[in-house]
C-alpha atoms as a PDB file:
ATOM      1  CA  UNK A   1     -51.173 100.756  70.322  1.00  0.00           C
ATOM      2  CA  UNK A   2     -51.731  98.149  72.775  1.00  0.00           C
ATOM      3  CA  UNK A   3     -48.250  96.901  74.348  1.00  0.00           C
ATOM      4  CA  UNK A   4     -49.811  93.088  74.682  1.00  0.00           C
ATOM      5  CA  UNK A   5     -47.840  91.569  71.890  1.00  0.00           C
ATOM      6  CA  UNK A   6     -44.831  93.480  70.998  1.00  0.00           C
ATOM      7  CA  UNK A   7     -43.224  92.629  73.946  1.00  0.00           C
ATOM      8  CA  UNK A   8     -41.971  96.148  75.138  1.00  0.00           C
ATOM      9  CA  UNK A   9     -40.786  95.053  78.742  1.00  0.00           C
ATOM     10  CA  UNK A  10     -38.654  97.312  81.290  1.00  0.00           C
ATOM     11  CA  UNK A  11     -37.100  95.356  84.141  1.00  0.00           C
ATOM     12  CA  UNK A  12     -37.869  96.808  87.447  1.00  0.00           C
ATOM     13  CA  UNK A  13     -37.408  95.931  91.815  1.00  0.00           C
ATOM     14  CA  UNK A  14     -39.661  95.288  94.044  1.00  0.00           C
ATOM     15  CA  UNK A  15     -39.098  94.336  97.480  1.00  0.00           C
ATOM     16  CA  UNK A  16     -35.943  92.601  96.289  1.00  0.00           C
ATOM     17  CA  UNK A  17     -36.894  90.255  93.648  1.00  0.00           C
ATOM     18  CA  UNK A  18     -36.076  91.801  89.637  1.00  0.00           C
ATOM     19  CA  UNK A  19     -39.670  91.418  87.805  1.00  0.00           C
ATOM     20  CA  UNK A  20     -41.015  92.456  84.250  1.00  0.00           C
ATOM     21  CA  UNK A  21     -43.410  94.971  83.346  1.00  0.00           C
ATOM     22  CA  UNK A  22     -45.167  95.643  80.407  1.00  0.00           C
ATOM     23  CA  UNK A  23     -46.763  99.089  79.932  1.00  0.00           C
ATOM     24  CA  UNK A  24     -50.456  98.819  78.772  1.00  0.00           C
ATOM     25  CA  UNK A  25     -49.783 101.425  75.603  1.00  0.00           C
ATOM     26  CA  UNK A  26     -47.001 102.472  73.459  1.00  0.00           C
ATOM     27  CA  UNK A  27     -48.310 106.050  71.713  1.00  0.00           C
ATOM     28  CA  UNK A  28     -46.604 107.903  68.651  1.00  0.00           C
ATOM     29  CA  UNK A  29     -47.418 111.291  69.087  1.00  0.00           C
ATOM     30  CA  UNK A  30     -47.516 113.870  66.427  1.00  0.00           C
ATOM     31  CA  UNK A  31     -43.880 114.787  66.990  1.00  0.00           C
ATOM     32  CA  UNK A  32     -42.210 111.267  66.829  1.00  0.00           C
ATOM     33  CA  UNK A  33     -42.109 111.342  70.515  1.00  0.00           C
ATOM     34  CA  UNK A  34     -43.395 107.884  72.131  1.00  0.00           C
ATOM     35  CA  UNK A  35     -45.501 107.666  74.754  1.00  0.00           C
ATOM     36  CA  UNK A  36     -45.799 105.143  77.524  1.00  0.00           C
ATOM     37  CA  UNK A  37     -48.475 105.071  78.920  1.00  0.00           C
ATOM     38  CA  UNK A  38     -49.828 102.866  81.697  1.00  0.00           C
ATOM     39  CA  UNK A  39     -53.836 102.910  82.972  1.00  0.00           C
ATOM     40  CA  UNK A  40     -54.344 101.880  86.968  1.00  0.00           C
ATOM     41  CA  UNK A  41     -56.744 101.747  89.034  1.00  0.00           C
ATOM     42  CA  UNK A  42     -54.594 102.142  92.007  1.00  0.00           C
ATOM     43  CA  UNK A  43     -51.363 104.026  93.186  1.00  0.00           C
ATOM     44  CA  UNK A  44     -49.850 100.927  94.734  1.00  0.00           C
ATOM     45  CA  UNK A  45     -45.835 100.571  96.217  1.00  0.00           C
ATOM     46  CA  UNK A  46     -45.304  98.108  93.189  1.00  0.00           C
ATOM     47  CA  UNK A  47     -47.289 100.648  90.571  1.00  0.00           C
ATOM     48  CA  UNK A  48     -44.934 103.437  92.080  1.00  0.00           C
ATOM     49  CA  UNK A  49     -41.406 101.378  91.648  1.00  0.00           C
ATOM     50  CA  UNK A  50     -42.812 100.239  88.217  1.00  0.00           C
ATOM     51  CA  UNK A  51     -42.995 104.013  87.679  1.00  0.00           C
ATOM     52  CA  UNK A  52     -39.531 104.959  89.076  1.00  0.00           C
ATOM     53  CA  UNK A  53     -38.368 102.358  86.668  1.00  0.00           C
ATOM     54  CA  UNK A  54     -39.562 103.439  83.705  1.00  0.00           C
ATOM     55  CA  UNK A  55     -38.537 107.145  84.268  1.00  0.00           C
ATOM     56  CA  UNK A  56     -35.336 105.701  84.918  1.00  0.00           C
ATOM     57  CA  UNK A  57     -35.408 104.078  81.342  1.00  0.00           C
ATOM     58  CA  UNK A  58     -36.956 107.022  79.135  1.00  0.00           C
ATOM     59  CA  UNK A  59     -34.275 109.386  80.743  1.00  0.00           C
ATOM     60  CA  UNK A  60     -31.588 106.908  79.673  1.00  0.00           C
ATOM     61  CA  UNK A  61     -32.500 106.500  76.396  1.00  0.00           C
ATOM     62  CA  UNK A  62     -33.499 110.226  76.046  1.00  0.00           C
ATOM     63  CA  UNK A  63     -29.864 110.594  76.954  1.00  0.00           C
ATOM     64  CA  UNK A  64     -28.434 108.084  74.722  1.00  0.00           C
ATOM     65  CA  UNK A  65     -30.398 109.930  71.835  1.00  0.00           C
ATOM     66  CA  UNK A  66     -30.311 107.168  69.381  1.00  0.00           C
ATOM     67  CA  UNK A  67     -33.350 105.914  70.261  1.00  0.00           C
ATOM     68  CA  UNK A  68     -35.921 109.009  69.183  1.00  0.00           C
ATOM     69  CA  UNK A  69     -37.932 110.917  72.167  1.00  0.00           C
ATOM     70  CA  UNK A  70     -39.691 108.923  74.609  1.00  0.00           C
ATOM     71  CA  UNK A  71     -42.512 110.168  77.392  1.00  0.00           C
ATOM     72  CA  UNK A  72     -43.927 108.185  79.871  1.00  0.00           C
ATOM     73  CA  UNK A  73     -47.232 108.626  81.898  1.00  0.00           C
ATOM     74  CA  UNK A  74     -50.297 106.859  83.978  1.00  0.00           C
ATOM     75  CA  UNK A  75     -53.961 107.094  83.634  1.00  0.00           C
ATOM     76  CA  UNK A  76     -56.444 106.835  86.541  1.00  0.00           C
ATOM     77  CA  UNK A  77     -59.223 107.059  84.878  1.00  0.00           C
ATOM     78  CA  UNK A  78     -60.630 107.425  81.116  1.00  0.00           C
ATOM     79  CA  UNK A  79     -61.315 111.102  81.658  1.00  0.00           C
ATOM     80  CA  UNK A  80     -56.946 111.286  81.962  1.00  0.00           C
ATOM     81  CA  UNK A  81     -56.039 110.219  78.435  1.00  0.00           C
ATOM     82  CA  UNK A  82     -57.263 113.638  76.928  1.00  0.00           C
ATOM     83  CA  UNK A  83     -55.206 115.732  79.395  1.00  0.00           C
ATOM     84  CA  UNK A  84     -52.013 113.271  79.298  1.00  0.00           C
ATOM     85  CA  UNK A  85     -51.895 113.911  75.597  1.00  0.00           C
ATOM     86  CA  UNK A  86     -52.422 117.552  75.482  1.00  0.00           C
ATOM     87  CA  UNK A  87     -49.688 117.618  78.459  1.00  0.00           C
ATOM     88  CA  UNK A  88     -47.235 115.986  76.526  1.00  0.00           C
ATOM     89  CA  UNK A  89     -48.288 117.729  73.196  1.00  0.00           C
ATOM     90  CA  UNK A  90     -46.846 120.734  75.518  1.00  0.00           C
ATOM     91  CA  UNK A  91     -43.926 120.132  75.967  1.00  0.00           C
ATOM     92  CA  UNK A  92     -42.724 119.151  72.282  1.00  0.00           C
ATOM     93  CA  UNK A  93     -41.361 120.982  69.347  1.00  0.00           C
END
């Protein structure tokens, strides 16, 4: 589902000033696990500390475990979506 109005945000740095992002798609996968997924055009420094950020969050709340399963991942281009699913569809159960 598109992230535009629920107002999933993960607070991230870059080059010293705290900022909001807002992944492009939250997914439910088959297994309960959800995905984030964000779609770019380009692998910039501020796409890549985005990134770091979010890892940092899904590993957190993977830890916490209260919070289900949660996956993050980027598409380049439209042909990636297939793949990023079946990836993650991989690596549950």
């Amino acid at each position: 589902m598109k992230n535009d109005h629920l107002g999933f945000e993960v607070l991230y740095v870059h080059k010293g000033v705290v900022r909001k992002y807002r992944p492009d798609f939250l997914i439910r996968l088959t297994s309960g696990t959800m995905l984030v997924l964000e779609v770019k055009g380009q692998n910039t420094a501020e796409a890549k500390a985005k990134r770091r950020f979010l890892d940092e969050w899904c590993r957190a709340v993977n830890e916490h475990g209260g919070f289900g399963r949660w996956a993050s991942d980027v598409s380049y281009k439209p042909g990636d979506v297939h793949d990023i699913l079946a990836e993650h569809g991989r690596g549950e159960g």
